[in-house]
Protein backbone atom coordinates (compact mmCIF):
# COMPACT_ATOMS: atom_id res chain seq x y z
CA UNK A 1 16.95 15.92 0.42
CA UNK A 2 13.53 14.50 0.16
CA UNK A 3 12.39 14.44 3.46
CA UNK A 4 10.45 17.39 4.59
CA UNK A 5 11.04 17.76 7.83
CA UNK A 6 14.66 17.89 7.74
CA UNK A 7 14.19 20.11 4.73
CA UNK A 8 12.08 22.84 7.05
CA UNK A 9 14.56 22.08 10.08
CA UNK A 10 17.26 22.93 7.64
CA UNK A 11 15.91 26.09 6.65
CA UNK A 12 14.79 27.34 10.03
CA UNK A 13 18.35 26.64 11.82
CA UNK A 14 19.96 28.85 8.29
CA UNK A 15 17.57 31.28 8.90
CA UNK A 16 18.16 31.99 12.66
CA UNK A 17 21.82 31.67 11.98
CA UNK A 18 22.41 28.25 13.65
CA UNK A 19 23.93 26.47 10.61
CA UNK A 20 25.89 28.23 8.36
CA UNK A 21 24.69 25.51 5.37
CA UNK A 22 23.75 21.82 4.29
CA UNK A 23 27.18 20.53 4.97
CA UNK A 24 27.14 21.96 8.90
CA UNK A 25 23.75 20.80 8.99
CA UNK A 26 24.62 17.58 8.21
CA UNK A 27 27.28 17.11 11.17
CA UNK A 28 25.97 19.14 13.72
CA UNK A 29 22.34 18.14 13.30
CA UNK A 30 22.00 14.92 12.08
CA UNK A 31 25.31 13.24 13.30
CA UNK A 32 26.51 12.39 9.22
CA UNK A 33 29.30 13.85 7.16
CA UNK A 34 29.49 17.12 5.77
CA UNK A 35 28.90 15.91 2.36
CA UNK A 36 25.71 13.38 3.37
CA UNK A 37 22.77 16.27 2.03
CA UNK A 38 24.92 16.31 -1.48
CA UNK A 39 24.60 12.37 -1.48
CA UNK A 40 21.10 12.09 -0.64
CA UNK A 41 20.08 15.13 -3.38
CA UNK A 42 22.83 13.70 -6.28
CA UNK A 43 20.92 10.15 -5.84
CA UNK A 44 17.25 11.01 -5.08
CA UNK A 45 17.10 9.16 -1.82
CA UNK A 46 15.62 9.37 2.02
CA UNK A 47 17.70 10.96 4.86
CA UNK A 48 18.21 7.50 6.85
CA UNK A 49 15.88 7.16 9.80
CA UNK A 50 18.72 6.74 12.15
CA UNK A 51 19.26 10.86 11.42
CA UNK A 52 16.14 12.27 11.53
CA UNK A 53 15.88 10.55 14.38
CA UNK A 54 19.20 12.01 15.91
CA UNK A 55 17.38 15.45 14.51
CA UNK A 56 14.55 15.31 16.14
CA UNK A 57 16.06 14.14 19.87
CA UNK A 58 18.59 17.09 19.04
CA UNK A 59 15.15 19.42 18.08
CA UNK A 60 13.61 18.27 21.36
CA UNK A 61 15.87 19.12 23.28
CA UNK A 62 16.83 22.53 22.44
CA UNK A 63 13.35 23.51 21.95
CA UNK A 64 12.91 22.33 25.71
CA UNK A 65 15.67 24.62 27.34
CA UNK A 66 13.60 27.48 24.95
CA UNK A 67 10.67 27.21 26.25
CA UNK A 68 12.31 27.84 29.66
CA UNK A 69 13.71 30.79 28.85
CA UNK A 70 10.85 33.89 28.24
CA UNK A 71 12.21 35.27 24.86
CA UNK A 72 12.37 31.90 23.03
CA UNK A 73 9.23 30.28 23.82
CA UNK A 74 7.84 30.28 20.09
CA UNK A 75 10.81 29.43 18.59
CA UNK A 76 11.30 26.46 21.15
CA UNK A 77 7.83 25.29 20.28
CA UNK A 78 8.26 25.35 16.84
CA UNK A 79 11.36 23.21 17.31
CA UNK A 80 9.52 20.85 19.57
CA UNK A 81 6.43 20.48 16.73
CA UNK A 82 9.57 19.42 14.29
CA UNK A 83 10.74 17.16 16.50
CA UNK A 84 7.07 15.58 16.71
CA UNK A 85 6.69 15.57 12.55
CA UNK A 86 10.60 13.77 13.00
CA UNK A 87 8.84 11.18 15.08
CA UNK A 88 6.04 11.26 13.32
CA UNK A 89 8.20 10.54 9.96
CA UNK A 90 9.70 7.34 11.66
CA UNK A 91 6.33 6.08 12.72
CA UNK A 92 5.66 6.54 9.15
CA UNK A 93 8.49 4.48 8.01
CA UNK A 94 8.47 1.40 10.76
CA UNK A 95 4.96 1.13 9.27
CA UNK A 96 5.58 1.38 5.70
CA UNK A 97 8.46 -1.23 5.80
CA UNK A 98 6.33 -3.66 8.42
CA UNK A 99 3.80 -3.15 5.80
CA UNK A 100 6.42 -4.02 2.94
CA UNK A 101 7.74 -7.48 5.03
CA UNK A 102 3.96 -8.90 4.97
């Protein structure tokens, strides 16, 4: 994948044990088939913005119900400032291709 974000999301969620790998990050986390990671890797391309944006509504609102609970606070903040760089990454993008239509 070349998109950093979902590249740092993906390794945080194998590292706590959330997602066992790229495929059941692909479903679970950014609503595309188990094979869409492969795709976007084989042919050198962007995640769409339609998925990080599903990632980072999905990272926003885990890391909210964290930050409620005592013993996850960091980790739910750390999933809430990826789910600002997701947004961030689609600001990015809206302006690139508004840019790219003028």
């Amino acid at each position: 994948m070349k998109n950093t974000v979902l590249n740092e999301t993906y390794e945080l969620l194998r590292e706590m044990k959330i997602v066992k790998n790229e495929s059941e990050f692909a479903k679970d986390w950014l609503g595309k088939s188990s094979s869409y990671t492969r795709v976007l890797r084989c042919k050198d391309i962007e995640a769409s913005t339609g998925c990080v944006a599903v990632c980072g509504i999905k990272l926003a609102h885990y890391g909210k119900r964290m930050i409620e609970n005592e013993g996850y606070t960091g980790i739910g903040k750390r999933f809430l400032e990826l789910s600002e760089q997701c947004n961030n990454e689609i600001k990015e993008r809206a302006k690139r291709d508004w840019l790219q239509a003028a």
